[in-house]
Each structure stands twice: as C-alpha cells, then as structure tokens.
PDB file of N, CA and C in Angstrom:
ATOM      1  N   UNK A   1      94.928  67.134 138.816  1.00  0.00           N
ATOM      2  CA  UNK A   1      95.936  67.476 137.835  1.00  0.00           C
ATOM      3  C   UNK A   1      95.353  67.244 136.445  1.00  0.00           C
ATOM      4  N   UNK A   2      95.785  68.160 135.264  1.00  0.00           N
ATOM      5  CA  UNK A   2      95.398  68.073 134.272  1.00  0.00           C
ATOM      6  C   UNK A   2      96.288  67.958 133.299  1.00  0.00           C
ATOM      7  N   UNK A   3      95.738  66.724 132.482  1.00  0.00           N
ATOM      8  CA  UNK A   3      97.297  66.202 131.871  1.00  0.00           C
ATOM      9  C   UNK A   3      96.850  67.348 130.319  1.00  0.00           C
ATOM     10  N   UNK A   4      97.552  67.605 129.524  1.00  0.00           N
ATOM     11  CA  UNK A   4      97.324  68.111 128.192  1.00  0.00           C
ATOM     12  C   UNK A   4      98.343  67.589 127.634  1.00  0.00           C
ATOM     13  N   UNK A   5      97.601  67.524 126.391  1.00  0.00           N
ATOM     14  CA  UNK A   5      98.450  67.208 125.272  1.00  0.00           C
ATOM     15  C   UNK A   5     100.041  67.444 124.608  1.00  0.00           C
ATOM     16  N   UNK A   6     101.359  67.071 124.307  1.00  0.00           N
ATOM     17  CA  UNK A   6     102.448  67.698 123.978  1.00  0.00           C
ATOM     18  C   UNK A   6     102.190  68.726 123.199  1.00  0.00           C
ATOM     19  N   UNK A   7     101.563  68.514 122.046  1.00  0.00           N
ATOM     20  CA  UNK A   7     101.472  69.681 121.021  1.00  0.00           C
ATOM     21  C   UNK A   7     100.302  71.040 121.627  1.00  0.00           C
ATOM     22  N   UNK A   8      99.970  70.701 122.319  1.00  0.00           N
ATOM     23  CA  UNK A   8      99.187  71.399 122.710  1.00  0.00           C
ATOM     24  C   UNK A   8      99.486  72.977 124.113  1.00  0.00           C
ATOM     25  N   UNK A   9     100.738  72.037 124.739  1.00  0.00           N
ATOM     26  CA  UNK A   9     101.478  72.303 125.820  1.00  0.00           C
ATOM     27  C   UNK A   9     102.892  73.021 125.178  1.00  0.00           C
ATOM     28  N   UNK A  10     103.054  73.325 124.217  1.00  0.00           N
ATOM     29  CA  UNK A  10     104.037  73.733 123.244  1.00  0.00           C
ATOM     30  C   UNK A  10     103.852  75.383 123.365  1.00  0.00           C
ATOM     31  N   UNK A  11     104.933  76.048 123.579  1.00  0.00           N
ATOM     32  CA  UNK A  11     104.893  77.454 124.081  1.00  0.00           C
ATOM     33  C   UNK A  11     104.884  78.076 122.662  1.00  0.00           C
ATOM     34  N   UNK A  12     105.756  77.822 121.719  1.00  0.00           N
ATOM     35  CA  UNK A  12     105.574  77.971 120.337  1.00  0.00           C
ATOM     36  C   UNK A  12     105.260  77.044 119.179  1.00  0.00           C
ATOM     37  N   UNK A  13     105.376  77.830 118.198  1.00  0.00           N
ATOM     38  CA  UNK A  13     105.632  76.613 117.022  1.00  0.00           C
ATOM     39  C   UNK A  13     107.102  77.277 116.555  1.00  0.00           C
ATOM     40  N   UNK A  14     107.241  75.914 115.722  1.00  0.00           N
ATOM     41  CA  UNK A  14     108.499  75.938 114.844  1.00  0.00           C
ATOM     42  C   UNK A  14     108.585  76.642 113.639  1.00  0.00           C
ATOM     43  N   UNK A  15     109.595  76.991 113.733  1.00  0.00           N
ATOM     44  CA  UNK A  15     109.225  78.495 112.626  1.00  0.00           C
ATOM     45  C   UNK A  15     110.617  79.130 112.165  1.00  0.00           C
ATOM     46  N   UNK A  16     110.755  79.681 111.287  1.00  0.00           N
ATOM     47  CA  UNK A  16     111.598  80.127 110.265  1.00  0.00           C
ATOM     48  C   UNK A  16     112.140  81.732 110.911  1.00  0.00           C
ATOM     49  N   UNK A  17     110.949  82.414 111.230  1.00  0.00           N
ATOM     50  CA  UNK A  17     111.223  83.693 111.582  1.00  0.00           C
ATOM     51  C   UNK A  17     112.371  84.489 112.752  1.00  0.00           C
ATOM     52  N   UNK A  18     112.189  83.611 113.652  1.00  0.00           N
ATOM     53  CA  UNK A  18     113.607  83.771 114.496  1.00  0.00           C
ATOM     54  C   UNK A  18     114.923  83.620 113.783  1.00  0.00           C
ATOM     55  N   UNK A  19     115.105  82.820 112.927  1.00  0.00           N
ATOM     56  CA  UNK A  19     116.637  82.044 112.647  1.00  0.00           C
ATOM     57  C   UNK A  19     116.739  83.011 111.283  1.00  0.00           C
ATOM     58  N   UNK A  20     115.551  83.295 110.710  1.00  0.00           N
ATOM     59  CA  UNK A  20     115.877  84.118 109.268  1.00  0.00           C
ATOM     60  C   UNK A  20     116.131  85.865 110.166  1.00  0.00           C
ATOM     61  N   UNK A  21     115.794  86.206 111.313  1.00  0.00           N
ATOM     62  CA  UNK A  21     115.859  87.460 111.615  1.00  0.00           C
ATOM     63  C   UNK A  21     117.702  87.374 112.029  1.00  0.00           C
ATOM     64  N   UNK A  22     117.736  85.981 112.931  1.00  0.00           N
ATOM     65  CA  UNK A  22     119.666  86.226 113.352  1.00  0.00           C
ATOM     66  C   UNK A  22     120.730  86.115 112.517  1.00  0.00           C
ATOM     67  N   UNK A  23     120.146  85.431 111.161  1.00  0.00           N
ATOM     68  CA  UNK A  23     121.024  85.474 110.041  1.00  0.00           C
ATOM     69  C   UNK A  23     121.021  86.621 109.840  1.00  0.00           C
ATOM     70  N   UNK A  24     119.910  87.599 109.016  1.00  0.00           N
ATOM     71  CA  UNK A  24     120.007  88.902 108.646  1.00  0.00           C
ATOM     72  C   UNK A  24     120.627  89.643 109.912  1.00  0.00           C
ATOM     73  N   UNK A  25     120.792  89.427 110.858  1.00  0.00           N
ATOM     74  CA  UNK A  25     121.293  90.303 111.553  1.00  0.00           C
ATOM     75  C   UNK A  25     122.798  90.091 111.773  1.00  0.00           C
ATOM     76  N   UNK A  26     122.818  88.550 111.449  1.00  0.00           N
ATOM     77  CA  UNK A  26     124.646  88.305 111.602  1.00  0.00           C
ATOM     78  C   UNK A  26     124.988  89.209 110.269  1.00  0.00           C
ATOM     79  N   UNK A  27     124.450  88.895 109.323  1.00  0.00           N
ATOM     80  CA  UNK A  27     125.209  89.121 107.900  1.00  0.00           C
ATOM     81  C   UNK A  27     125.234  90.619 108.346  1.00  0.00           C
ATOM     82  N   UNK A  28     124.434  91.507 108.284  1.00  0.00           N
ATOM     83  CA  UNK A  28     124.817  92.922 108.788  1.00  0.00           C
ATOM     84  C   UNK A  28     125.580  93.329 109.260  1.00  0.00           C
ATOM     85  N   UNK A  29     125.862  92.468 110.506  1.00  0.00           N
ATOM     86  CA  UNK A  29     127.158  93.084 111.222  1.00  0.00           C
ATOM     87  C   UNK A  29     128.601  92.695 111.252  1.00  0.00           C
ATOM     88  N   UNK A  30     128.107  91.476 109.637  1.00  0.00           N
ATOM     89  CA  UNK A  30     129.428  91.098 109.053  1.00  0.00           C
ATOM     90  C   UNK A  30     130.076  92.380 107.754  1.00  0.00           C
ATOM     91  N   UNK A  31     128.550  92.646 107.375  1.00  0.00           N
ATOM     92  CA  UNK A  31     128.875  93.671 106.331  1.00  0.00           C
ATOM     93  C   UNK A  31     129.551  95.253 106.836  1.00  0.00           C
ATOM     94  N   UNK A  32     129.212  95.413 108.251  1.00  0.00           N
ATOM     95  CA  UNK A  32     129.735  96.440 109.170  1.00  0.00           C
ATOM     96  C   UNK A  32     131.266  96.282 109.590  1.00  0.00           C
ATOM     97  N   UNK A  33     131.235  95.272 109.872  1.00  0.00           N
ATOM     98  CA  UNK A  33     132.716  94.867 110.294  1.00  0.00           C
ATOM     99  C   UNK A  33     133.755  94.979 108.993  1.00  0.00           C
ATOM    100  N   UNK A  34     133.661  94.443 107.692  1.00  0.00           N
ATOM    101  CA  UNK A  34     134.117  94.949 106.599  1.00  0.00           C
ATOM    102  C   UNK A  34     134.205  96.250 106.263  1.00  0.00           C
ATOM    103  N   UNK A  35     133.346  96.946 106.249  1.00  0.00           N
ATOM    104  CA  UNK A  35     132.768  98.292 106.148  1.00  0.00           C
ATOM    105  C   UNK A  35     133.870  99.414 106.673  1.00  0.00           C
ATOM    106  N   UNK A  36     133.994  98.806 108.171  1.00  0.00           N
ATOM    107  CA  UNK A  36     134.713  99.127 108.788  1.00  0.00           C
ATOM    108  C   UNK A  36     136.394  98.895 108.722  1.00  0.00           C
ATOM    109  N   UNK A  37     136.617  98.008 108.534  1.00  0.00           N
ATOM    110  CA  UNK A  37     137.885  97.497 107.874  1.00  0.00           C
ATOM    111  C   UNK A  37     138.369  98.542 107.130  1.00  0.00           C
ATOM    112  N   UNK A  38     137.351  98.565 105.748  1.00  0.00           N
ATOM    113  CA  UNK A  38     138.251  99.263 104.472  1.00  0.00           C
ATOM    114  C   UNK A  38     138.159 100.255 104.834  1.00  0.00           C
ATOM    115  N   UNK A  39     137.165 101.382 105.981  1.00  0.00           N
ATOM    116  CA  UNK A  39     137.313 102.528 106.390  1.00  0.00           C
ATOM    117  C   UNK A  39     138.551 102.760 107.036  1.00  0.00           C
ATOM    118  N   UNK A  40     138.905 101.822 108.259  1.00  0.00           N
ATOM    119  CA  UNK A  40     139.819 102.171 108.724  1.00  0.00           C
ATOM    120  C   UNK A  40     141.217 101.938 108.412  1.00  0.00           C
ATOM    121  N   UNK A  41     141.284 101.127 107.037  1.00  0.00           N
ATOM    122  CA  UNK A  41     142.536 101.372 106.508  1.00  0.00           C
ATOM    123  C   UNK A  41     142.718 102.265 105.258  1.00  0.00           C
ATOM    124  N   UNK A  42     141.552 103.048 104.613  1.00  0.00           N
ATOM    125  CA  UNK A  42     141.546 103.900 103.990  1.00  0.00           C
ATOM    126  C   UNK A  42     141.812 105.284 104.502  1.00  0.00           C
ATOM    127  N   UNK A  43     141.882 105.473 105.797  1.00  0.00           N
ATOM    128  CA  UNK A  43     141.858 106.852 106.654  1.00  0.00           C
ATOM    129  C   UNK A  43     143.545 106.490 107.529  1.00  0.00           C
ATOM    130  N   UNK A  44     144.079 105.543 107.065  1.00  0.00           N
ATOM    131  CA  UNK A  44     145.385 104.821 107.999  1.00  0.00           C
ATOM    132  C   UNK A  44     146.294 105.461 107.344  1.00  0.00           C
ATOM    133  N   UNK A  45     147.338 106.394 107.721  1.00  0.00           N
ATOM    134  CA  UNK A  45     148.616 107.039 107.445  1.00  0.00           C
ATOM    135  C   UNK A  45     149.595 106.386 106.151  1.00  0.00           C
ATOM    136  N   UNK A  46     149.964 106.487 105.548  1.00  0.00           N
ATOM    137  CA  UNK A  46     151.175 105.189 104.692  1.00  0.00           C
ATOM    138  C   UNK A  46     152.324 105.537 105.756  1.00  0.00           C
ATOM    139  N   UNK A  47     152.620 104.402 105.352  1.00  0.00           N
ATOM    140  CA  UNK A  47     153.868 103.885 106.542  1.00  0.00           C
ATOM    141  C   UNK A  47     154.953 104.275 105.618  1.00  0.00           C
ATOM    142  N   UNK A  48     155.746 105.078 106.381  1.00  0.00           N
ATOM    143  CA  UNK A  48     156.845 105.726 105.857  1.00  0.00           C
ATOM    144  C   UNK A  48     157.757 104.468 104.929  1.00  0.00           C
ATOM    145  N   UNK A  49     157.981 104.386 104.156  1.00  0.00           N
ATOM    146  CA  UNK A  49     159.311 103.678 103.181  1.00  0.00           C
ATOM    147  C   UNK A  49     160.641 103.511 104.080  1.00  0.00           C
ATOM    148  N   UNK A  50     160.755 102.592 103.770  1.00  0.00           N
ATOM    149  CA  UNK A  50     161.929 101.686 104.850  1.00  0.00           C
ATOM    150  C   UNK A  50     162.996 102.305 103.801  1.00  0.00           C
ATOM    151  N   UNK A  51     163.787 102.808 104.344  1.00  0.00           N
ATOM    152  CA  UNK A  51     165.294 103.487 104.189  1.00  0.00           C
ATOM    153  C   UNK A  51     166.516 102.203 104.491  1.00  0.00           C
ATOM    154  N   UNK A  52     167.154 102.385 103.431  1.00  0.00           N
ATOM    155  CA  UNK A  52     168.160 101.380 103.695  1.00  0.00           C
ATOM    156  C   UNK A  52     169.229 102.072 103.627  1.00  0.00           C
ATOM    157  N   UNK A  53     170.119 101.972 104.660  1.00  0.00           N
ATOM    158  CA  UNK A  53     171.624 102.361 104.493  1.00  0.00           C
ATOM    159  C   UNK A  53     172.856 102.079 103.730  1.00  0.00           C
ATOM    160  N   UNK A  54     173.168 102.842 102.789  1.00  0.00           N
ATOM    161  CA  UNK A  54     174.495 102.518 102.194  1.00  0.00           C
ATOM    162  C   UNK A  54     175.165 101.795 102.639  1.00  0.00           C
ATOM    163  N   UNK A  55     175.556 100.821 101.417  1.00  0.00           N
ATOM    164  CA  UNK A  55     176.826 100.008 102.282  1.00  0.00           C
ATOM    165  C   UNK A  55     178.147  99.966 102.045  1.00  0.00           C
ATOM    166  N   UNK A  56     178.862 100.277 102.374  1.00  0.00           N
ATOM    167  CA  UNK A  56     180.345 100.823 102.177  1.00  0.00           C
ATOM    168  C   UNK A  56     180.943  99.718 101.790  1.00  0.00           C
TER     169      UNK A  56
END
C-alpha cells in the first residue's frame, strides 16, 4: 500500500471559478424571472372596473 500525501491526494484545488460561474448563473436566471414578470404582466388584459350598484 502506498500512503500519499493529503495535499497531494486532493482531486482539486480550491478555487473561485465554480462558485463565481453559479452566482453568474443564479443572477441570470434571477434577471429572467423578472424579465419575465414585467412581460407577463405587460401582455395581461386590465381587469375590467368593478361596477357598483346603485343604491336606492
């Protein structure tokens, strides 16, 4: 058996590039989800005006 070293036995290093790629990718599909929002209430019917009945 061959012992090696921890750092050595380390599949990666520690690093910025993963966590800076899932941010940019959250924020995107936060900016989509907004995006989407004001689209789909900009294309949304107006809701007819509430009618009130005379009151005798």
């Amino acid at each position: 058996m061959v012992n090696i070293e921890p750092e050595k036995a380390r599949q990666g290093r520690w690093g910025s590039h993963v966590l800076t790629i899932l941010i940019i990718g959250l924020i995107l599909a936060v900016i989509a989800w907004f995006g989407l929002e004001f689209y789909g209430e900009s294309i949304d019917p107006p809701h007819p005006a509430e009618q009130s009945q005379p009151s005798q």
